[in-house]
C-alpha atoms as a PDB file:
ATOM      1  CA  UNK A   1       0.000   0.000   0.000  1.00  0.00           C
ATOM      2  CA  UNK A   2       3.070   2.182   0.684  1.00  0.00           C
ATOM      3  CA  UNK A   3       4.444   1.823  -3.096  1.00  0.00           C
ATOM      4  CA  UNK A   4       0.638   2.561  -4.166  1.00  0.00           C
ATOM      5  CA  UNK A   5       0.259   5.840  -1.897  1.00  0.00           C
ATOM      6  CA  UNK A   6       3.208   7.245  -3.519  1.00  0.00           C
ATOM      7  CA  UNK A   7       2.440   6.461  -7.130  1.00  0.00           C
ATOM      8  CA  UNK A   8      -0.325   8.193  -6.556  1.00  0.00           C
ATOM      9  CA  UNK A   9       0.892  11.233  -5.170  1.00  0.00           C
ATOM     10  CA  UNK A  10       3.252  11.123  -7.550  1.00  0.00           C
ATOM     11  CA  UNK A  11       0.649  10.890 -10.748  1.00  0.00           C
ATOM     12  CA  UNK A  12      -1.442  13.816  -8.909  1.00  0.00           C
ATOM     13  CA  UNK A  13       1.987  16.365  -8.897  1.00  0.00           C
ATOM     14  CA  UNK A  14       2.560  15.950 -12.415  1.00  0.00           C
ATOM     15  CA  UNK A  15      -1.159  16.664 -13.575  1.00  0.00           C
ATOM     16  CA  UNK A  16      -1.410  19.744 -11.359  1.00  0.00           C
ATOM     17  CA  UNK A  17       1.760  21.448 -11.978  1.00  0.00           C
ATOM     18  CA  UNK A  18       0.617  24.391 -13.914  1.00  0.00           C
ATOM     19  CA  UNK A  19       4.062  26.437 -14.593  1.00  0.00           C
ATOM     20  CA  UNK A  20       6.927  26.273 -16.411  1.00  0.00           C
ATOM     21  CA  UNK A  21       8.951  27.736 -13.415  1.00  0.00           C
ATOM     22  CA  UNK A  22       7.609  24.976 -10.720  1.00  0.00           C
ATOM     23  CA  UNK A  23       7.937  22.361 -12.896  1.00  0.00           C
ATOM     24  CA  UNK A  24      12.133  23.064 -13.689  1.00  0.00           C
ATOM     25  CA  UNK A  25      14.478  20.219 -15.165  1.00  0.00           C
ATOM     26  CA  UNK A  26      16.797  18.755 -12.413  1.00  0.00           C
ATOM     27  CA  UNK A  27      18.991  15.714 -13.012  1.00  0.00           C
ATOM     28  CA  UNK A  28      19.026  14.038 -17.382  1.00  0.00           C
ATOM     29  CA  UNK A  29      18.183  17.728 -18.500  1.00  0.00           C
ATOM     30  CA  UNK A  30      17.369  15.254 -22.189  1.00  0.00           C
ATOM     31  CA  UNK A  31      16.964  12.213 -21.327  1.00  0.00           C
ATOM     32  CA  UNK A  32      12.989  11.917 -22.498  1.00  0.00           C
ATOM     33  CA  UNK A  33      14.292  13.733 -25.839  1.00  0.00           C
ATOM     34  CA  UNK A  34      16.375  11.062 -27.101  1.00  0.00           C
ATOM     35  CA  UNK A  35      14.423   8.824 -29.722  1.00  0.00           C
ATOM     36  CA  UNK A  36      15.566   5.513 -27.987  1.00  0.00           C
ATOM     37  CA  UNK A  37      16.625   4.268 -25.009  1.00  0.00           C
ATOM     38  CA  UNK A  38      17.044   0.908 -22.587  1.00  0.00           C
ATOM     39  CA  UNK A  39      16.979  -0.278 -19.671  1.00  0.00           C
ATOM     40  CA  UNK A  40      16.478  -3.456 -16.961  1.00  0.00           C
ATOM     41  CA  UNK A  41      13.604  -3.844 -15.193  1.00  0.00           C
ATOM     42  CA  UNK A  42      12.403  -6.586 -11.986  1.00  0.00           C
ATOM     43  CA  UNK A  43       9.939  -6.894 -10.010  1.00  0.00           C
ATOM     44  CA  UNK A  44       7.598  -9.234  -7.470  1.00  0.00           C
ATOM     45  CA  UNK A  45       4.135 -10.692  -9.018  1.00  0.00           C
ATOM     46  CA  UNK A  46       1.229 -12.097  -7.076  1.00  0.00           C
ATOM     47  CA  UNK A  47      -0.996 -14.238  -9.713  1.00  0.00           C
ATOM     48  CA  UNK A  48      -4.091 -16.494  -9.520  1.00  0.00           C
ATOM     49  CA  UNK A  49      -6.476 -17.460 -12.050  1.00  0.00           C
ATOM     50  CA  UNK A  50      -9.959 -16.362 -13.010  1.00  0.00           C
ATOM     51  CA  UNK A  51     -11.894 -19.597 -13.023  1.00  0.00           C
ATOM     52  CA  UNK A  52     -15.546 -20.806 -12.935  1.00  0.00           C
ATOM     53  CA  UNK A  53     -17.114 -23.753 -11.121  1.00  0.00           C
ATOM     54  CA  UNK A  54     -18.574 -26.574 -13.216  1.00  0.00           C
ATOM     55  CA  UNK A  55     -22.180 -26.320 -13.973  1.00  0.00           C
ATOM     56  CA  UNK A  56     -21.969 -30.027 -13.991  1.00  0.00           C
ATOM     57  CA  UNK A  57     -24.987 -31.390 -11.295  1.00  0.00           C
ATOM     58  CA  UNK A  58     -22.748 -34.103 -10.604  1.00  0.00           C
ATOM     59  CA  UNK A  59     -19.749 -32.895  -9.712  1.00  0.00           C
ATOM     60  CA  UNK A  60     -21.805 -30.296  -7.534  1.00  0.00           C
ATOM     61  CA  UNK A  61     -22.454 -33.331  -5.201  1.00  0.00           C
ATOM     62  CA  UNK A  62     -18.906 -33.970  -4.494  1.00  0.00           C
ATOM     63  CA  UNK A  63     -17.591 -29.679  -4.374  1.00  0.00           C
ATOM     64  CA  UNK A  64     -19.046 -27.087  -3.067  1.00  0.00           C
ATOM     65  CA  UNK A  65     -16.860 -25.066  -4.845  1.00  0.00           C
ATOM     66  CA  UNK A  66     -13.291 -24.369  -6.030  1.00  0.00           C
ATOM     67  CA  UNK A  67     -11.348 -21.144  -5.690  1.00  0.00           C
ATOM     68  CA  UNK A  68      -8.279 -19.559  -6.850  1.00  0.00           C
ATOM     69  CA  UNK A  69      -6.221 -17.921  -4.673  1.00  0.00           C
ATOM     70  CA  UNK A  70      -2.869 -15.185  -5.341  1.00  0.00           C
ATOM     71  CA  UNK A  71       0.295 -16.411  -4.662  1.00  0.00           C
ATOM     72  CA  UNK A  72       4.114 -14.646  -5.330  1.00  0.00           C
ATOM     73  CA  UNK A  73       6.484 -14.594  -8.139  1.00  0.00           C
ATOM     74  CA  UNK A  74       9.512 -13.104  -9.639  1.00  0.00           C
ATOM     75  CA  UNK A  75       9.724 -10.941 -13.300  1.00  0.00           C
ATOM     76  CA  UNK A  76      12.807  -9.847 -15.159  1.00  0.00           C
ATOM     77  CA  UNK A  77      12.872  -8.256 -18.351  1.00  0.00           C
ATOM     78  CA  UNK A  78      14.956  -5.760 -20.608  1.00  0.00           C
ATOM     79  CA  UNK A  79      13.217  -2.590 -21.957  1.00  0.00           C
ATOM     80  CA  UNK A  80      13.412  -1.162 -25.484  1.00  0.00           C
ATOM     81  CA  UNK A  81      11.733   2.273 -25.414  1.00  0.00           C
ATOM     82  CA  UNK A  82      11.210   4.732 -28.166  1.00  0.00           C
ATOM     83  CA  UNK A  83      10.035   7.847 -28.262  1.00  0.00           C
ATOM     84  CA  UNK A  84       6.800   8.843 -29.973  1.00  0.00           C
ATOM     85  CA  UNK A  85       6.665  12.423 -29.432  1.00  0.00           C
ATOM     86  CA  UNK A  86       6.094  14.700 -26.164  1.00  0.00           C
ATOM     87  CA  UNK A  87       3.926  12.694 -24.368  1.00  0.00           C
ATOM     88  CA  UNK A  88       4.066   8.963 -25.761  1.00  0.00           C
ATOM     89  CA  UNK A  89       6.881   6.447 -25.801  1.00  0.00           C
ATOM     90  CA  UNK A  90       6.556   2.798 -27.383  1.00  0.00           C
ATOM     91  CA  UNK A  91       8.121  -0.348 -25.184  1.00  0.00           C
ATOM     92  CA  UNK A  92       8.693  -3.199 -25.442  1.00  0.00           C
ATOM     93  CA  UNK A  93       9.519  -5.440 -22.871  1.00  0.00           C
ATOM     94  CA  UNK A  94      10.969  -9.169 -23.607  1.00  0.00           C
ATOM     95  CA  UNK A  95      11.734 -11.267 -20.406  1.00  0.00           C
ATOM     96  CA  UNK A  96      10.602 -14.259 -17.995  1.00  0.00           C
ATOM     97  CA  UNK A  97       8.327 -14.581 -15.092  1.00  0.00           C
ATOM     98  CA  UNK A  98       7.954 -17.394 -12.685  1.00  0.00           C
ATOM     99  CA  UNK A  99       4.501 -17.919 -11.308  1.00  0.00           C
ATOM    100  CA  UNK A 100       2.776 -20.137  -8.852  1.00  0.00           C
ATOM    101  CA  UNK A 101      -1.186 -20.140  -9.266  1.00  0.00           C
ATOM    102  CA  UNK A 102      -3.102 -21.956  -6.170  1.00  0.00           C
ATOM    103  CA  UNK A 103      -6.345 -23.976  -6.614  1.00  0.00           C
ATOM    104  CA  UNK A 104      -8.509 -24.388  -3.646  1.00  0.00           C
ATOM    105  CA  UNK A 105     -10.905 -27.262  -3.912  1.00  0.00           C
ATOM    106  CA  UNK A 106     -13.998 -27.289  -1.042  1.00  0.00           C
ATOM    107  CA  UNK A 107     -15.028 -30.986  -0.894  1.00  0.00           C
ATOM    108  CA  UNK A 108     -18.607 -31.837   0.216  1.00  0.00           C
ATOM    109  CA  UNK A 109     -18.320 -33.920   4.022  1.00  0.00           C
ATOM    110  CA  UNK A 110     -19.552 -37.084   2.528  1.00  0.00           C
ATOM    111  CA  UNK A 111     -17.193 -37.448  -0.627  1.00  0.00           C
ATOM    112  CA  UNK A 112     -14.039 -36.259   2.389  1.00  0.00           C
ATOM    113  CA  UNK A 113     -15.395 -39.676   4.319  1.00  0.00           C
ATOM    114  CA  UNK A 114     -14.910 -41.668   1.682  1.00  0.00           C
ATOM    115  CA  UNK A 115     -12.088 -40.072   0.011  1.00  0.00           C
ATOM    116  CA  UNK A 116      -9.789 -39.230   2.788  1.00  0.00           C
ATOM    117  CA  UNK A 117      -6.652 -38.616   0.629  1.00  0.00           C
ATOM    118  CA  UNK A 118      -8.575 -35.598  -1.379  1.00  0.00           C
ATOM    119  CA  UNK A 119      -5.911 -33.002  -1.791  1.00  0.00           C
ATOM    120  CA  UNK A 120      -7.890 -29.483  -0.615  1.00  0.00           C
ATOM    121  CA  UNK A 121      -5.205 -27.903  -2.813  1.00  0.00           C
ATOM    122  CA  UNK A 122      -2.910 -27.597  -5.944  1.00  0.00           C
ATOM    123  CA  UNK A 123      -0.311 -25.328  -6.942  1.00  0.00           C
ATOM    124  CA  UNK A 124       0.139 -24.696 -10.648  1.00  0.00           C
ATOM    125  CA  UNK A 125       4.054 -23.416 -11.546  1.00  0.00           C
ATOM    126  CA  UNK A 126       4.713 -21.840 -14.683  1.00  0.00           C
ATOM    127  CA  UNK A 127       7.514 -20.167 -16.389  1.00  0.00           C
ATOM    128  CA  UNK A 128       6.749 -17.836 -19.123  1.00  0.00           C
ATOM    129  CA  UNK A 129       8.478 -15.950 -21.744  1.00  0.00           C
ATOM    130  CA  UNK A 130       6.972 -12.615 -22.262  1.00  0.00           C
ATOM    131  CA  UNK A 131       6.861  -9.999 -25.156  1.00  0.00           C
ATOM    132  CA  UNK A 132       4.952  -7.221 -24.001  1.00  0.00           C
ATOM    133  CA  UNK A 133       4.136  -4.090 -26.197  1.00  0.00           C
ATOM    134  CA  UNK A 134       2.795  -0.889 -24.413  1.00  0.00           C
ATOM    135  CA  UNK A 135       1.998   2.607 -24.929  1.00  0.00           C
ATOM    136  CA  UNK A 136       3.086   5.077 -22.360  1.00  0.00           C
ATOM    137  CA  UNK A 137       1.994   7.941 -21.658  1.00  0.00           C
ATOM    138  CA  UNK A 138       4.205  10.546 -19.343  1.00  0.00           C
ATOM    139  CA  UNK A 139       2.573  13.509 -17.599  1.00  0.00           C
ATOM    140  CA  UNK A 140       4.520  16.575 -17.125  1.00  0.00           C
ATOM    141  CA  UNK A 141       7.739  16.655 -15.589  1.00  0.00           C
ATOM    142  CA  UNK A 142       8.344  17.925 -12.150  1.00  0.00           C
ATOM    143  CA  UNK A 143      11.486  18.496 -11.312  1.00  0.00           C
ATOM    144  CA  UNK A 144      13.016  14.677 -10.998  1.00  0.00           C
ATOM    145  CA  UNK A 145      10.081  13.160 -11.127  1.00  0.00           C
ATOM    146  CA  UNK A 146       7.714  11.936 -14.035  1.00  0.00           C
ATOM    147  CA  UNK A 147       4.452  10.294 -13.458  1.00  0.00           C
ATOM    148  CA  UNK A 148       3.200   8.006 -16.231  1.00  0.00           C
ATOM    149  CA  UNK A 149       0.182   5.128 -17.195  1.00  0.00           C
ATOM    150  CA  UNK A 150       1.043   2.815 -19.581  1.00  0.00           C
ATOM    151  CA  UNK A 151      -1.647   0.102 -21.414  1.00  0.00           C
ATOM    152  CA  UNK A 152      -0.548  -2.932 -23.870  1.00  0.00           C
ATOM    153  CA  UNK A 153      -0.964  -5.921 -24.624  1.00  0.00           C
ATOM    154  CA  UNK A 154       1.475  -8.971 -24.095  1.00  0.00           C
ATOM    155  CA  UNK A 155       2.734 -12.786 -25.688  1.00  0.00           C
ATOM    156  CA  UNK A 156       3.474 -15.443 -22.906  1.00  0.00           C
ATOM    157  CA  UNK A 157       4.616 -18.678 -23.809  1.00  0.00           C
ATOM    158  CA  UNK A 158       5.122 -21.354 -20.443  1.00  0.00           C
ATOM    159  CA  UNK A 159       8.017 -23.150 -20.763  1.00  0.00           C
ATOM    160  CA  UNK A 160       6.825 -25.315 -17.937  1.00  0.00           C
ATOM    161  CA  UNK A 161       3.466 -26.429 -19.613  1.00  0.00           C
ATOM    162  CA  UNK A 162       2.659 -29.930 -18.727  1.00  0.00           C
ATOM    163  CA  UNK A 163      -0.015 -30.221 -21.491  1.00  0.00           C
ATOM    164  CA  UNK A 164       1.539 -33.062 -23.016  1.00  0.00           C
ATOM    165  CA  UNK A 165       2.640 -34.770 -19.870  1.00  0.00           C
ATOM    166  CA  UNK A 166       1.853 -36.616 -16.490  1.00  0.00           C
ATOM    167  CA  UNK A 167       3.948 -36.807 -13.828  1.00  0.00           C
ATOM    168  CA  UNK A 168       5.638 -40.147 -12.426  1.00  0.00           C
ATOM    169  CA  UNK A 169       3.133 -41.366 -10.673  1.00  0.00           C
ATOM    170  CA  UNK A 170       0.611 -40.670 -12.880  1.00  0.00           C
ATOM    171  CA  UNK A 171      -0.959 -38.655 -10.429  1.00  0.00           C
ATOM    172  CA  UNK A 172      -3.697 -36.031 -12.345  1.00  0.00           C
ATOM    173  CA  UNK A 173      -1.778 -32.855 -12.603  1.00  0.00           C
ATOM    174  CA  UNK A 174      -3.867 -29.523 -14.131  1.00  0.00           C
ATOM    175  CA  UNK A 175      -2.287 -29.064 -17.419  1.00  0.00           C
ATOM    176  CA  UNK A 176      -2.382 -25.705 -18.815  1.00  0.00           C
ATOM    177  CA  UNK A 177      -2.214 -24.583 -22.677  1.00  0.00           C
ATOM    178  CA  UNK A 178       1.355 -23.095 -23.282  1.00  0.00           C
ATOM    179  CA  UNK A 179       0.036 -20.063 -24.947  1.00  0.00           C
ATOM    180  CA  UNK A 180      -1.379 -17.045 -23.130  1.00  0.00           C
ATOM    181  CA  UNK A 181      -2.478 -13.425 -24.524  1.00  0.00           C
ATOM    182  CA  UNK A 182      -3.428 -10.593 -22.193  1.00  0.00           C
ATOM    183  CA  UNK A 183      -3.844  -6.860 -22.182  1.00  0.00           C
ATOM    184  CA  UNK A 184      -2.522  -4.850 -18.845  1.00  0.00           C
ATOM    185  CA  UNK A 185      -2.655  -1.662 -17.598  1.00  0.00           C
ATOM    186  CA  UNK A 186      -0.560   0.618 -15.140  1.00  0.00           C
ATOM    187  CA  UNK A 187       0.939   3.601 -13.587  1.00  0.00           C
ATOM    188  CA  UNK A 188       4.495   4.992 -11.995  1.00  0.00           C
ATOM    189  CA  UNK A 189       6.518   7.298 -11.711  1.00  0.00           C
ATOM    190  CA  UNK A 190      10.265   7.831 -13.444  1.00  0.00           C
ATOM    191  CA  UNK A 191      12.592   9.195 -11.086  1.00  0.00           C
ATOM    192  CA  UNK A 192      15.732  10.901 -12.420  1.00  0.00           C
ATOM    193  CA  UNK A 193      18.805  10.407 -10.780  1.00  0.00           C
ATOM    194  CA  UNK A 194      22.234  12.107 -11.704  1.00  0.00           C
ATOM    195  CA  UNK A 195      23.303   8.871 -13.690  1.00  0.00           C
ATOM    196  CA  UNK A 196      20.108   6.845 -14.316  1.00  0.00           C
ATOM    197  CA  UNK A 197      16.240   7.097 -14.864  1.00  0.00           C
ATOM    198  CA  UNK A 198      14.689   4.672 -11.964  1.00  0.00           C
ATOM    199  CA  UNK A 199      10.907   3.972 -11.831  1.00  0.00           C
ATOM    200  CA  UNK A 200       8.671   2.459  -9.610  1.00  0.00           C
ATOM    201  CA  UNK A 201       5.467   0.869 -11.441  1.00  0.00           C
ATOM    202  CA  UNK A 202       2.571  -0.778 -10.502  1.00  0.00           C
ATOM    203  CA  UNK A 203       0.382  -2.638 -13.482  1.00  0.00           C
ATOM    204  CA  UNK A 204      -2.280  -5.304 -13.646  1.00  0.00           C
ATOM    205  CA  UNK A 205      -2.122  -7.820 -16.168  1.00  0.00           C
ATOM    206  CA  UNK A 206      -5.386  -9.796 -17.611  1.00  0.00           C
ATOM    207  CA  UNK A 207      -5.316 -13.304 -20.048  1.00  0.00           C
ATOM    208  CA  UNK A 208      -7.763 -13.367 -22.708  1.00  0.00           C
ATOM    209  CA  UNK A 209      -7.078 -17.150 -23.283  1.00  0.00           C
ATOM    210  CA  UNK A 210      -8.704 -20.094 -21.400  1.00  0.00           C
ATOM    211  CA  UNK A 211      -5.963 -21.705 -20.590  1.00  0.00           C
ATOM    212  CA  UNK A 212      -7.583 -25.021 -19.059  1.00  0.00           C
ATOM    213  CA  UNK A 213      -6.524 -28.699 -21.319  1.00  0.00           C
ATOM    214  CA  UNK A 214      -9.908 -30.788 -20.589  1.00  0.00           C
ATOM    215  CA  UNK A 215      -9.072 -33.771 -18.654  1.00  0.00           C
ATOM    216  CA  UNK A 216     -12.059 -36.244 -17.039  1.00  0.00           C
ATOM    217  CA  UNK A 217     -10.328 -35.725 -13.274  1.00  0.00           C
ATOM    218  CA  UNK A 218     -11.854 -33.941 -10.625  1.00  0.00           C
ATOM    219  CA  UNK A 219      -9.455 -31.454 -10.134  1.00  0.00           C
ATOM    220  CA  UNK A 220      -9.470 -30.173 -13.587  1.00  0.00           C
ATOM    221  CA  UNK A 221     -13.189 -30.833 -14.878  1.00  0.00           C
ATOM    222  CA  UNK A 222     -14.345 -29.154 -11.446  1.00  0.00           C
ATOM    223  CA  UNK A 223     -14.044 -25.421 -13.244  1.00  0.00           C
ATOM    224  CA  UNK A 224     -15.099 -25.043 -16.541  1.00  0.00           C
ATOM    225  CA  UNK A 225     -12.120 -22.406 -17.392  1.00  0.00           C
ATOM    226  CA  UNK A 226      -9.707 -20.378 -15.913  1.00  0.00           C
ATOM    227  CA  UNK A 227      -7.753 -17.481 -17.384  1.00  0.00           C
ATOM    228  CA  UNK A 228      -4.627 -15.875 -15.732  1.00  0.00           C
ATOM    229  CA  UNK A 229      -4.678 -12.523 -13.864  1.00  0.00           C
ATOM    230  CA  UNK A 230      -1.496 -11.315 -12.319  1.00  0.00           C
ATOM    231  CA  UNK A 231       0.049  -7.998 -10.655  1.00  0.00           C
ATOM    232  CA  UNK A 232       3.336  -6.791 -11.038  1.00  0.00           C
ATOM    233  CA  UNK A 233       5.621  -4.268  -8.811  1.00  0.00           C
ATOM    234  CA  UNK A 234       8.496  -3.480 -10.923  1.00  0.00           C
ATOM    235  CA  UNK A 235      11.495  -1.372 -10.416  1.00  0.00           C
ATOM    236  CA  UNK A 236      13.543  -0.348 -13.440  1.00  0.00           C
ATOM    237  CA  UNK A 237      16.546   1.232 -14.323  1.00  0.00           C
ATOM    238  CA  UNK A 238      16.913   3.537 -17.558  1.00  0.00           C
ATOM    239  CA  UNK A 239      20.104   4.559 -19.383  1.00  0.00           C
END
């Protein structure tokens, strides 16, 4: 909540700063004049997935319901950023980001008694590669500090998939489809320091693509899709 309080304040400076005078250069006098720049960027995730319970009567017996819960990650990605004109800059953003999605399952009393080795959860792991695109958009400058928002859309591929596979034991696993396509959304601010540009950015990411491989096993016919939602704190560093 801290990061968000100051991304905030820091979006509200740069749309109320009415003068030339106020709003002076400080530190990279021309750094958002130059047509192209890079940079690194990391950051923490917490992801789930948007699912829906079956509609199936039957399996409605044995769940009450299944839920999907957010659980951490880690993102790293370069940044290719080129300027557009005053106010807009294209990126984009290649790199990989490790995700664990949980699964909740709520069994009814009387399957538990006879089933007494029901798992109540799963964890789904995926790696993906990314190729995001975005748009940003930069308010005015304030001194060292730039508020932005930024909207795109994104590629992920999971190297981890396990659509084609079971495990050793054979033990039902939920496969997911390796290819995901979302659209996202977010603000920051860039920070210029004497050397670098540093931002702090906050953005919510949202899959378009039901991800789910059918499979006759409880755990996976229990939902009848799930798509992937994710948000991302990222830190990134500009030169």
């Amino acid at each position: 909540m801290k990061h968000i309080g100051l991304i905030g304040l820091g979006v509200l400076i740069g749309l109320i700063c009415p003068a030339k005078g106020v709003c002076q250069i400080g530190n990279l006098g021309q750094f958002d004049s130059r047509l192209l720049h890079y940079g690194i960027q990391v950051g923490y995730t917490q992801s789930k997935f948007d699912l829906g319970f079956s509609q199936d009567d039957s399996l409605r017996r044995t769940l009450q319901g299944v839920t999907s819960y957010y659980a951490p990650g880690f993102h790293i990605a370069v940044i290719g950023d080129m300027r557009l004109g005053r106010w807009f800059n294209l990126r984009i953003l290649p790199g990989v980001t490790l995700v664990t999605r949980e699964i909740s399952y709520s069994w009814e009393k009387g399957y538990l008694e006879s089933h007494v080795i029901a798992e109540r959860s799963r964890n789904v792991e995926s790696v993906y590669g990314d190729i995001p695109i975005e748009l940003k958009f930069r308010a005015v400058r304030w001194t060292n500090f730039r508020p932005y928002l930024t909207a795109g859309a994104s590629y992920g591929f999971d190297f981890a998939s396990l659509r084609k596979n079971r495990n050793q034991t054979n033990q039902s696993i939920v496969r997911l489809e390796p290819s995901d396509l979302r659209y996202s959304f977010g603000v920051g601010f860039d920070v210029f320091l004497r050397y670098v540009k540093f931002a702090i950015e906050l953005k919510a990411t949202f899959g378009l693509v039901d991800l789910k491989v059918e499979d006759p096993d409880v755990y996976i016919s229990s939902f009848d899709g799930l798509k992937s939602r994710t948000f991302l704190l990222s830190f990134t560093f500009e030169g």
